[in-house]
N, C-alpha and C. Protein backbone atom coordinates (compact mmCIF):
# COMPACT_ATOMS: atom_id res chain seq x y z
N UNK A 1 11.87 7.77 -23.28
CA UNK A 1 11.07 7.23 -22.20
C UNK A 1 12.00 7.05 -21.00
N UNK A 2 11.27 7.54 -19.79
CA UNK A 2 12.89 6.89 -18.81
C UNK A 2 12.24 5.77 -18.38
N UNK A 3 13.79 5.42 -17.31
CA UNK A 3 13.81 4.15 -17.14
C UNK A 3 12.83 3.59 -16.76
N UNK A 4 12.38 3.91 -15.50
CA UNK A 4 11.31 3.18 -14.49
C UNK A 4 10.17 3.17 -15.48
N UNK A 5 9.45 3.50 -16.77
CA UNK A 5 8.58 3.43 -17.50
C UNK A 5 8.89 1.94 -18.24
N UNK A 6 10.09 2.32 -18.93
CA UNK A 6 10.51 1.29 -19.83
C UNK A 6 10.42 -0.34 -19.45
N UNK A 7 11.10 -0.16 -17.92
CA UNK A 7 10.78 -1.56 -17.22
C UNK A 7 9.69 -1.93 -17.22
N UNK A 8 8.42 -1.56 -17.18
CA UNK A 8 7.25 -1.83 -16.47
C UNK A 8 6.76 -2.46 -18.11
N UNK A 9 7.44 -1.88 -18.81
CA UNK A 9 7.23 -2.13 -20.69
C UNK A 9 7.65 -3.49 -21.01
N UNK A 10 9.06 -3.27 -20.50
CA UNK A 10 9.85 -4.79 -20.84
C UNK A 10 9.81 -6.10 -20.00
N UNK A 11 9.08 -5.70 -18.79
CA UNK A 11 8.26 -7.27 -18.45
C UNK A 11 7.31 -8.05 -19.39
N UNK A 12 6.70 -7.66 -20.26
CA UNK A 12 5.98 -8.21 -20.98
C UNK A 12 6.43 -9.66 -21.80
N UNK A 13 6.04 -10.30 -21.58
CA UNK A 13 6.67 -11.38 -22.11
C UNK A 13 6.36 -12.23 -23.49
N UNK A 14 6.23 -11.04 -24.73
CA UNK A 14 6.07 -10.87 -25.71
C UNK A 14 4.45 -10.32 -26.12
N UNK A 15 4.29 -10.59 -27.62
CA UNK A 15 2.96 -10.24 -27.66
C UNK A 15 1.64 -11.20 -27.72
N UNK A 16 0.50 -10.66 -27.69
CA UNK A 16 -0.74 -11.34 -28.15
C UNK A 16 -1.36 -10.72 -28.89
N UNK A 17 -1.93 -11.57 -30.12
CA UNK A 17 -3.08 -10.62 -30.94
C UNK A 17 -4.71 -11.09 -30.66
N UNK A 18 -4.94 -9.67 -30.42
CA UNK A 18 -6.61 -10.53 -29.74
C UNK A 18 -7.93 -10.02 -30.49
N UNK A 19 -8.63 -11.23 -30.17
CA UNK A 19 -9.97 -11.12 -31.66
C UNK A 19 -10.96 -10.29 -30.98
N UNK A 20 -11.89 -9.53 -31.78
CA UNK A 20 -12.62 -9.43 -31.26
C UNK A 20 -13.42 -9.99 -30.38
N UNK A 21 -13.77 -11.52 -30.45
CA UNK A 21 -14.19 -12.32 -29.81
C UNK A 21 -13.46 -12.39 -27.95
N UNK A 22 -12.36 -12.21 -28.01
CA UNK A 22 -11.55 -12.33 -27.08
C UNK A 22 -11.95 -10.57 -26.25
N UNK A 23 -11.77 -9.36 -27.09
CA UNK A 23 -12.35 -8.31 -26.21
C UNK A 23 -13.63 -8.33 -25.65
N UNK A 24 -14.28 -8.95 -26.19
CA UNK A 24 -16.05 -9.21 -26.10
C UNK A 24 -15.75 -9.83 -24.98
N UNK A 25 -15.34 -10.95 -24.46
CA UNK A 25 -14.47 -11.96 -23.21
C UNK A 25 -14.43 -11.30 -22.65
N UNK A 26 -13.64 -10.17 -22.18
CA UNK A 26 -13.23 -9.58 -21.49
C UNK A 26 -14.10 -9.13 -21.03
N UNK A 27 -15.09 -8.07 -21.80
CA UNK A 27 -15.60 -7.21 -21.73
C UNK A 27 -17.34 -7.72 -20.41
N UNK A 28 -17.42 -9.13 -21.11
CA UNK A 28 -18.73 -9.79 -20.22
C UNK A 28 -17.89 -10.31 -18.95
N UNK A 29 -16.82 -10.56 -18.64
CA UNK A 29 -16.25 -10.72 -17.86
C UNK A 29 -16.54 -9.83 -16.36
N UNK A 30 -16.27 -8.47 -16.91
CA UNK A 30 -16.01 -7.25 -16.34
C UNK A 30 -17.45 -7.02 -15.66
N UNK A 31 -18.18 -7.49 -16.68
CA UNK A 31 -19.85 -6.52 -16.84
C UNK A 31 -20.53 -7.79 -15.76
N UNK A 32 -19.88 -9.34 -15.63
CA UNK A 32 -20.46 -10.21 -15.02
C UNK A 32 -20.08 -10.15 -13.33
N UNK A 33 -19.05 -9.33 -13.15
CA UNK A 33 -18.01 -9.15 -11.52
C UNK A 33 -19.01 -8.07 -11.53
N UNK A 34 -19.35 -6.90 -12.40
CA UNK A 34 -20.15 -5.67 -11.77
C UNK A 34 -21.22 -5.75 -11.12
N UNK A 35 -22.42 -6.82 -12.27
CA UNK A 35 -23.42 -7.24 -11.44
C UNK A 35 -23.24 -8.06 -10.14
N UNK A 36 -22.32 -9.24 -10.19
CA UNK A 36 -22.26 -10.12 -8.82
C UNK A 36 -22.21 -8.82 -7.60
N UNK A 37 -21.47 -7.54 -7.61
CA UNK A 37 -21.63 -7.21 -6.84
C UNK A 37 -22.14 -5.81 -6.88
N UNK A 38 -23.46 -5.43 -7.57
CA UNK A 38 -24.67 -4.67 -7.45
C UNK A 38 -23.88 -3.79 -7.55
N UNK A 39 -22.68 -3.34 -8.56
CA UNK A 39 -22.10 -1.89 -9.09
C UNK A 39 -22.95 -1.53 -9.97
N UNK A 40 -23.71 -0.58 -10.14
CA UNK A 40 -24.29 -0.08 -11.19
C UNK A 40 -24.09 1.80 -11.27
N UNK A 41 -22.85 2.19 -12.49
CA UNK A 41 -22.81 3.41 -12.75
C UNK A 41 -23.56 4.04 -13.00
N UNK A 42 -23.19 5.82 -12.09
CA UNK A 42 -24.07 6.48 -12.73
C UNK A 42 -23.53 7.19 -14.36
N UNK A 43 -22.47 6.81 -14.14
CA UNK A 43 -21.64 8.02 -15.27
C UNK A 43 -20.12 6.99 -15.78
N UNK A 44 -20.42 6.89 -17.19
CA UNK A 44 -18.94 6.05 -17.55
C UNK A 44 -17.94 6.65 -18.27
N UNK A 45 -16.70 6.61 -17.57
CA UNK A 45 -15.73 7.69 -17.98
C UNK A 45 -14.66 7.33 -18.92
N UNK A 46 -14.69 7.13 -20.30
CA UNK A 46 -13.54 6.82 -20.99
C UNK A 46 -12.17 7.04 -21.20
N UNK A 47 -11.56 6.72 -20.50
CA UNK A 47 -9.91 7.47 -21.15
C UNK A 47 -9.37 7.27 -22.23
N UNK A 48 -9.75 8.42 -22.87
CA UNK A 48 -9.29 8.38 -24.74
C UNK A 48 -7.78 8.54 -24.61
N UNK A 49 -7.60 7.39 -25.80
CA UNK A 49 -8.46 6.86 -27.00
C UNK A 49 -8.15 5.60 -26.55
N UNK A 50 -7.55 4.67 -25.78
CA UNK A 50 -7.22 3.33 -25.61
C UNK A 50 -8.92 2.95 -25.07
N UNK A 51 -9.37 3.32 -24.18
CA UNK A 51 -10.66 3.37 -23.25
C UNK A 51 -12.26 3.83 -23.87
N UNK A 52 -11.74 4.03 -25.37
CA UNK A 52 -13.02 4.17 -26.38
C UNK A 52 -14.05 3.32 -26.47
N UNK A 53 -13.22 1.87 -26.66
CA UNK A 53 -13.78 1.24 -27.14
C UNK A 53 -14.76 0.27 -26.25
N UNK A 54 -13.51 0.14 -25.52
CA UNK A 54 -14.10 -0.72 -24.13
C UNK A 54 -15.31 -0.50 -23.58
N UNK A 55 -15.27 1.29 -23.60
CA UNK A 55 -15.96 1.91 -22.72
C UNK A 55 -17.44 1.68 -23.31
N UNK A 56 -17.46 1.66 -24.63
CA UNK A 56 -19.23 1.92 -25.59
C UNK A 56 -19.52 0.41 -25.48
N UNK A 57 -18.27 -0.47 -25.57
CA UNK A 57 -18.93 -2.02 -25.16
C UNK A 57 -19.60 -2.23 -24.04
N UNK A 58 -18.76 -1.43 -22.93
CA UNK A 58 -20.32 -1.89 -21.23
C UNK A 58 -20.96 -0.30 -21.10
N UNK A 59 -20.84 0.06 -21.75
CA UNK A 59 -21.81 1.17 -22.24
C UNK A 59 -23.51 0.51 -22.87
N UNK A 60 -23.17 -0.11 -23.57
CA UNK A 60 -24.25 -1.01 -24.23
C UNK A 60 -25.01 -1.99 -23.58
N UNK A 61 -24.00 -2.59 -22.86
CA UNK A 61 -24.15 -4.11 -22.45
C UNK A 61 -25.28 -3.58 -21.05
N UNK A 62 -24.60 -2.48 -20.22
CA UNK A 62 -25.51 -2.38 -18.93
C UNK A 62 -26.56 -0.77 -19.62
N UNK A 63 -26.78 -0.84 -20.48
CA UNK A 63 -27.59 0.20 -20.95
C UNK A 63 -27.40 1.94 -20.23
N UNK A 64 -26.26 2.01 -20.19
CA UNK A 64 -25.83 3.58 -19.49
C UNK A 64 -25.69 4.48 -20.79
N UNK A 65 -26.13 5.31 -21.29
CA UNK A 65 -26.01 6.21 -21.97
C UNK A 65 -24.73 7.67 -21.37
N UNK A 66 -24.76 7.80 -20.53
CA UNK A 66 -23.73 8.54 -19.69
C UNK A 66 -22.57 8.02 -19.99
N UNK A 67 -22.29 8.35 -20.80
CA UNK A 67 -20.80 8.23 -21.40
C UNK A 67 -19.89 9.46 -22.19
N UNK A 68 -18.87 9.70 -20.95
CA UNK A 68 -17.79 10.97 -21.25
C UNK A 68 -16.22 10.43 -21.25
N UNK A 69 -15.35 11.51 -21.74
CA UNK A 69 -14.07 10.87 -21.88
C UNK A 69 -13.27 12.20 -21.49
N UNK A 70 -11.86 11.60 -20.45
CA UNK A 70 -10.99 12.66 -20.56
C UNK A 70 -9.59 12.20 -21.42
N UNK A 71 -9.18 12.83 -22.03
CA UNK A 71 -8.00 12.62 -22.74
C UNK A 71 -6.95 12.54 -22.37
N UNK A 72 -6.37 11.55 -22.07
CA UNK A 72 -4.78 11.32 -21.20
C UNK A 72 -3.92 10.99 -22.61
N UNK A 73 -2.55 11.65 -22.43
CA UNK A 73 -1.46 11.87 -23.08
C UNK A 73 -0.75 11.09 -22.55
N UNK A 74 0.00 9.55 -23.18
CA UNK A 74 1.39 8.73 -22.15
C UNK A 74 1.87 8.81 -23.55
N UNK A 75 1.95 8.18 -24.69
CA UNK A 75 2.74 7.81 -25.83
C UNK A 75 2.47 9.09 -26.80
N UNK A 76 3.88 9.79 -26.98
CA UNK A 76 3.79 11.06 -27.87
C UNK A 76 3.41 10.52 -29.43
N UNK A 77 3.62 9.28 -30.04
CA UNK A 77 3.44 8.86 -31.19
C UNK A 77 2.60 7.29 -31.19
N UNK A 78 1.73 7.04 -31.69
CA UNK A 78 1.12 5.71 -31.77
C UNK A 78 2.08 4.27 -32.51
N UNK A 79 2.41 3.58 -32.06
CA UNK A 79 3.30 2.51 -32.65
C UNK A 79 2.64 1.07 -32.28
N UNK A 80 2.77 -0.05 -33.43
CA UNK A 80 2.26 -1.06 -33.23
C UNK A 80 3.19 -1.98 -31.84
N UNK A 81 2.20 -2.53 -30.88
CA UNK A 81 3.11 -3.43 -29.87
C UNK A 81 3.80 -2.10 -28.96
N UNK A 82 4.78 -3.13 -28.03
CA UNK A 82 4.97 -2.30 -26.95
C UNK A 82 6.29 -1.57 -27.35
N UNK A 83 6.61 -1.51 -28.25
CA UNK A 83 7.97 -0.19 -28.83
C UNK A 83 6.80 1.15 -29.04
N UNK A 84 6.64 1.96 -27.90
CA UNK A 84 6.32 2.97 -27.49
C UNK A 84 7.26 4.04 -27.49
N UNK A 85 6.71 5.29 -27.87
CA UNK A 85 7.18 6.47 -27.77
C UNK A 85 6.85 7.06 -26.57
N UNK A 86 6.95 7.05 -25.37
CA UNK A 86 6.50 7.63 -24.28
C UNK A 86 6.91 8.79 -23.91
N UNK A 87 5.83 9.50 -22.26
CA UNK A 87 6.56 10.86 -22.06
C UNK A 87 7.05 10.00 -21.04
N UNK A 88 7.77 11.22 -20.09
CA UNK A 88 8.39 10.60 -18.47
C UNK A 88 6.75 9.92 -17.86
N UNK A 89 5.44 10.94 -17.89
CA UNK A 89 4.68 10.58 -16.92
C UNK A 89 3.37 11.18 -18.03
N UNK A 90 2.29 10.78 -17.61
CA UNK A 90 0.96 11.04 -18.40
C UNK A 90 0.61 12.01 -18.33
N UNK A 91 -0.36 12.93 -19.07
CA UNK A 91 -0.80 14.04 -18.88
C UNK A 91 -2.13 14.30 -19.19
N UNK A 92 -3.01 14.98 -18.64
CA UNK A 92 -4.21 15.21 -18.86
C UNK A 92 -4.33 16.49 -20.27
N UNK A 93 -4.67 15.56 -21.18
CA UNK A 93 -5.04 16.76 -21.97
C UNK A 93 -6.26 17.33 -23.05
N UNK A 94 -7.40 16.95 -22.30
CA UNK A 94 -9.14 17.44 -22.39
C UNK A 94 -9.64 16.90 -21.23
N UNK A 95 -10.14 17.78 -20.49
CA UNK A 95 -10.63 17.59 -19.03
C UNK A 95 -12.03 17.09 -19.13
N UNK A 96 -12.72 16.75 -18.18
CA UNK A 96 -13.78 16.25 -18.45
C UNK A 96 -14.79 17.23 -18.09
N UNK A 97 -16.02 17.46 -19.00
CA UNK A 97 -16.97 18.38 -19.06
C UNK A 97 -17.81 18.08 -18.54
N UNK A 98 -18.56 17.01 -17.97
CA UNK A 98 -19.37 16.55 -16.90
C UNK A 98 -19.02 16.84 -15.54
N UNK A 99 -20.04 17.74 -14.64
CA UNK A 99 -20.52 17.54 -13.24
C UNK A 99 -20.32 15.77 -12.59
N UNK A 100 -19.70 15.70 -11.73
CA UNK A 100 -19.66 14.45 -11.19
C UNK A 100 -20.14 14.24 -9.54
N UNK A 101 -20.42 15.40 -9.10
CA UNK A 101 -20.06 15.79 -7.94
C UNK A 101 -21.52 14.71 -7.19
N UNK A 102 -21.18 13.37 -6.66
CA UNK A 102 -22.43 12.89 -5.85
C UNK A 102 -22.47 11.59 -6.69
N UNK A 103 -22.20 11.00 -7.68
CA UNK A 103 -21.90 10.32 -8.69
C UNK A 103 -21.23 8.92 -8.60
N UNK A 104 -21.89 8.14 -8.84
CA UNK A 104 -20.98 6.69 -8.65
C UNK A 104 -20.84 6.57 -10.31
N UNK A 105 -18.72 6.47 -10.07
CA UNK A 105 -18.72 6.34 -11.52
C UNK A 105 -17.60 5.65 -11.55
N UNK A 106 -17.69 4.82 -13.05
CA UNK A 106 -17.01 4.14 -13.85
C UNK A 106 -15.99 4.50 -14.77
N UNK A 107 -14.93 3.99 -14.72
CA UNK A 107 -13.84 4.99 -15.90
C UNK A 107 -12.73 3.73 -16.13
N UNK A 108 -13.03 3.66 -17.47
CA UNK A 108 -12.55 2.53 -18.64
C UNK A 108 -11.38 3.08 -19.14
N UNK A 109 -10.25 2.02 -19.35
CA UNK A 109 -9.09 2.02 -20.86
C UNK A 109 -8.86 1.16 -20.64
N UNK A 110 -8.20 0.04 -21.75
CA UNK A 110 -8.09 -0.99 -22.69
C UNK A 110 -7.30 -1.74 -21.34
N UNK A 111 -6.10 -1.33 -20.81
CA UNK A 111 -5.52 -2.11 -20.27
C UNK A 111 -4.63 -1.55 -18.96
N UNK A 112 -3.96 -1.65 -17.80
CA UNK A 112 -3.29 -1.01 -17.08
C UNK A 112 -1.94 -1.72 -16.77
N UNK A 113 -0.88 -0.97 -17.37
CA UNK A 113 0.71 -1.30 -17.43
C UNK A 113 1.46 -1.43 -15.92
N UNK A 114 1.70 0.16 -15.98
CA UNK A 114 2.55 0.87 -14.46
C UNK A 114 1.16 1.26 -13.38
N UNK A 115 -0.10 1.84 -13.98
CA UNK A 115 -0.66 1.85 -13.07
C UNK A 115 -0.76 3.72 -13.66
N UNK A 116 0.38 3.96 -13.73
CA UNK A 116 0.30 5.49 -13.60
C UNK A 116 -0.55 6.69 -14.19
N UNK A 117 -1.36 5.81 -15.51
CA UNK A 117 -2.21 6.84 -16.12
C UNK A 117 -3.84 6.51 -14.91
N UNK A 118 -4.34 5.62 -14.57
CA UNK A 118 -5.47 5.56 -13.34
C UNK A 118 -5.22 6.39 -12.48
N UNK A 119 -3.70 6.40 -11.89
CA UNK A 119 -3.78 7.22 -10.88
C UNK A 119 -3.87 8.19 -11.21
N UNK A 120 -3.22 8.75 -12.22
CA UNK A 120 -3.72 10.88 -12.86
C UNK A 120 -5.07 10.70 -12.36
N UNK A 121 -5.91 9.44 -13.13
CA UNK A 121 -7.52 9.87 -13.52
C UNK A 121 -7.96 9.96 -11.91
N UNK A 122 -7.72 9.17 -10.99
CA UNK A 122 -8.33 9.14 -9.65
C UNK A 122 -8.32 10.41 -8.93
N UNK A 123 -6.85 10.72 -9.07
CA UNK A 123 -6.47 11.99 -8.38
C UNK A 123 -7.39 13.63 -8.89
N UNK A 124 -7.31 13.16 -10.00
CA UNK A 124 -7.84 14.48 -10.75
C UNK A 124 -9.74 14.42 -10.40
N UNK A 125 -10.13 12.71 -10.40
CA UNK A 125 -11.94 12.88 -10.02
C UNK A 125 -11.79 12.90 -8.79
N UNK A 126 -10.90 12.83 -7.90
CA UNK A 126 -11.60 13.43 -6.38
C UNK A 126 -11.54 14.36 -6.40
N UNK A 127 -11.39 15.62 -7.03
CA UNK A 127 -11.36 16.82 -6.65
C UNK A 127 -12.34 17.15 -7.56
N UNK A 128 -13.35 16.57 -7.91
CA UNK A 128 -14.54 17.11 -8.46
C UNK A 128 -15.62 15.90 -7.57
N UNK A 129 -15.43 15.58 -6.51
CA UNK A 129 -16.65 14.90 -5.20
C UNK A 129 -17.22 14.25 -6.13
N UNK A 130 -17.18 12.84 -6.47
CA UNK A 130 -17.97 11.77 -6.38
C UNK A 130 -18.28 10.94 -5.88
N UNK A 131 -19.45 10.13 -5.53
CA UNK A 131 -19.75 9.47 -4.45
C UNK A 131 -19.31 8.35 -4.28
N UNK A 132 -18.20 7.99 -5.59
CA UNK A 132 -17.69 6.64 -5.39
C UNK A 132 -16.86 5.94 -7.20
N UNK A 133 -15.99 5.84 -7.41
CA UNK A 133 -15.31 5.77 -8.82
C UNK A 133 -14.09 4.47 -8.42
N UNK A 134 -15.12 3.50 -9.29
CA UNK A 134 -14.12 2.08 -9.78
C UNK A 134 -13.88 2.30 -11.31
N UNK A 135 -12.49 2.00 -11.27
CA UNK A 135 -11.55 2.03 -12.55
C UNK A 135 -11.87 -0.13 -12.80
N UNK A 136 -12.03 0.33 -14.25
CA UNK A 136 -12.40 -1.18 -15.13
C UNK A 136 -11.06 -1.23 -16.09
N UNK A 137 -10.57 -2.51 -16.69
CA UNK A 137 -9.83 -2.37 -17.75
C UNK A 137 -9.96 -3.75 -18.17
N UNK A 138 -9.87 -3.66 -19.79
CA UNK A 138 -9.92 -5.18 -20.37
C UNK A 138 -8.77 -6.18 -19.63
N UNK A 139 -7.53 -5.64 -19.93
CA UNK A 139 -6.45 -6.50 -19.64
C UNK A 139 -5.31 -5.70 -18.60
N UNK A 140 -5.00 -6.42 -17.79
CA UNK A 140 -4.46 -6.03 -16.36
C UNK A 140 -2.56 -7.02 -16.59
N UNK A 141 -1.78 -6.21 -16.25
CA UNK A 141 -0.53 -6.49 -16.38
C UNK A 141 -0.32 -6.99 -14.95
N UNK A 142 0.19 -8.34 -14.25
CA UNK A 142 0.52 -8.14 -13.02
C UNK A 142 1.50 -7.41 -12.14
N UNK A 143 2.36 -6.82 -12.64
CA UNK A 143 3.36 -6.10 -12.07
C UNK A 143 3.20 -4.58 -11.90
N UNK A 144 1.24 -4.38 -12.38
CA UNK A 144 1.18 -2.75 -12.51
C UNK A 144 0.91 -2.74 -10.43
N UNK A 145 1.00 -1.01 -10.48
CA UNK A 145 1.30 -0.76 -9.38
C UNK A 145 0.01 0.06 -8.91
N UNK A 146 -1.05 0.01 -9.89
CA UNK A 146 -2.60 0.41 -9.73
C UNK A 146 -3.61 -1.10 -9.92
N UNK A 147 -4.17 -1.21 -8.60
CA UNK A 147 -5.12 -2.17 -9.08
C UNK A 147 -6.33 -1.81 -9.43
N UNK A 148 -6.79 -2.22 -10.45
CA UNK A 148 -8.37 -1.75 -10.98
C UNK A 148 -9.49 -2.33 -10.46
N UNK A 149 -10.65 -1.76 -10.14
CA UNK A 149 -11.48 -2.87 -9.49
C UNK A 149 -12.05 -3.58 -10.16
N UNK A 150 -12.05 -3.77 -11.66
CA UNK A 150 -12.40 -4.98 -12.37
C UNK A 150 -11.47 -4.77 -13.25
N UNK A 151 -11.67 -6.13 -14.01
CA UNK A 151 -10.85 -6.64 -15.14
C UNK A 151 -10.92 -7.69 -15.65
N UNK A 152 -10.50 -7.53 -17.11
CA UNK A 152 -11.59 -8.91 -17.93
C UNK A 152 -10.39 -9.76 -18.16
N UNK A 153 -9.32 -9.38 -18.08
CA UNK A 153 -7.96 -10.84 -17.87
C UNK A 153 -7.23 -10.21 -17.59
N UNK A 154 -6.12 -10.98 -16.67
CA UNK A 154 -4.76 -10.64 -16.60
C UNK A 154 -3.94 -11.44 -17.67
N UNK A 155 -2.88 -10.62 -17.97
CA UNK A 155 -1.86 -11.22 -19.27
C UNK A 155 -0.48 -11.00 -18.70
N UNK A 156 0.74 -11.82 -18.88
CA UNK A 156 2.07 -11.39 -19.14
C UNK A 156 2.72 -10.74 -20.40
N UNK A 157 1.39 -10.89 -21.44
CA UNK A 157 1.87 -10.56 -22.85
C UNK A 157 1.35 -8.90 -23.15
N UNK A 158 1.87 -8.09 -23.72
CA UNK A 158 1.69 -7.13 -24.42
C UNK A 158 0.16 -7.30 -25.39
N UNK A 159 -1.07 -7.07 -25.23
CA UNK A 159 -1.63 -7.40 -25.63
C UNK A 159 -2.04 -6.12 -27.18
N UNK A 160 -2.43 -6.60 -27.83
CA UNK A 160 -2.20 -6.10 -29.91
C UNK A 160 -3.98 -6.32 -29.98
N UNK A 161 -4.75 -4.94 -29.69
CA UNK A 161 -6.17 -5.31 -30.02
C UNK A 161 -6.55 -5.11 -31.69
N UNK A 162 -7.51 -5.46 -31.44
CA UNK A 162 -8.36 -5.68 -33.31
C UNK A 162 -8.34 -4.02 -33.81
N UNK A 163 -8.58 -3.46 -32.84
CA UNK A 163 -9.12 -1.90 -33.41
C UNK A 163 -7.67 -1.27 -33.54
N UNK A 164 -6.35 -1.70 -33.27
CA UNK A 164 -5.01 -1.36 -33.74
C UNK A 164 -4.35 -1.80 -34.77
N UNK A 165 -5.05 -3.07 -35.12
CA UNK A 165 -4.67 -4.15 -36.40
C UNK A 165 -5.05 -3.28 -37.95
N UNK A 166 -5.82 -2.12 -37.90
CA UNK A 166 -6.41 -1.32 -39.14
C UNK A 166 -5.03 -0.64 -39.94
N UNK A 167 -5.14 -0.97 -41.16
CA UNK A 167 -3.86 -0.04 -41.90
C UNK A 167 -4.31 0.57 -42.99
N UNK A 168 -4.23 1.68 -43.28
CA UNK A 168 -4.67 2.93 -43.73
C UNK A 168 -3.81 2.82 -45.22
N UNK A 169 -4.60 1.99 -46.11
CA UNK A 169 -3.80 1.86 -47.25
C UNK A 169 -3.79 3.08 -48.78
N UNK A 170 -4.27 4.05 -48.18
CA UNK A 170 -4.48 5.10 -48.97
C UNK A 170 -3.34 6.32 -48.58
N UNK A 171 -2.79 5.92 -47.55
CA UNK A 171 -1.39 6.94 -47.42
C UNK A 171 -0.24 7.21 -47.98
């Protein structure tokens, strides 16, 4: 991982393990700032796989069925907590198969560190014309260098969700 990644890693000021109850928090949080201010998507964009989950929770909650995902690449190997395997920089790798072009849209993942995987996603949906794209995330790091236009908490901690807590005892 280089440096300038790693830092943005090692601010964290240890971990948190969070309940479902606590993503659900988040999640009405997010969905309660959207309504106060009359955001309503046409199209919700997941960034797999951190942005899965999040995404089918206000998927549900504001009844949007329009739900697509592009696949961003940052950690070459999955590891519990923030001892990450990272690349230098993120990579797009399954583009998104939806028309967007005219489109007010939404695009979810779990949390935003450096900032740097939103910006791929921003950069890459303006060049398919939409009429307007706010980035959501459960948990917001303060030292990232992308602000999201919603978010269901800010943390100093490395946050450890429920859907990472699963161990595969048949291996």
């Amino acid at each position: 991982m280089n440096h300038v990644v790693q830092d943005y890693y090692d601010k964290s000021e240890g971990e948190v393990a969070l309940s479902w109850e606590d993503v659900e928090q988040a999640a009405h949080n997010i969905i309660w700032r959207m309504e106060r201010d009359g955001f309503t998507p046409d199209i919700i964009i997941s960034i797999a796989r951190s942005g899965l989950i999040p995404a089918a929770l206000i998927s549900y909650a504001v009844g949007n069925k329009e739900l697509y995902t592009i696949k961003i690449d940052f950690s070459k190997v999955q590891k519990e907590g923030k001892d990450q395997e990272l690349r230098h920089k993120p990579k797009i790798s399954q583009e998104l198969s939806k028309d967007i072009e005219g489109l007010k849209v939404l695009v979810v993942d779990e949390m935003v560190v450096s900032g740097s995987t939103l910006k791929l996603v921003g950069d890459y949906l303006e060049m398919k014309h939409p009429a307007e794209v706010k980035f959501v995330v459960l948990y917001k790091q303060p030292w990232t260098q992308f602000e999201p236009d919603y978010f269901g908490e800010e943390t100093r901690q490395w946050p450890i969700f429920p859907w990472k807590r699963l161990v595969n005892n048949n291996k």
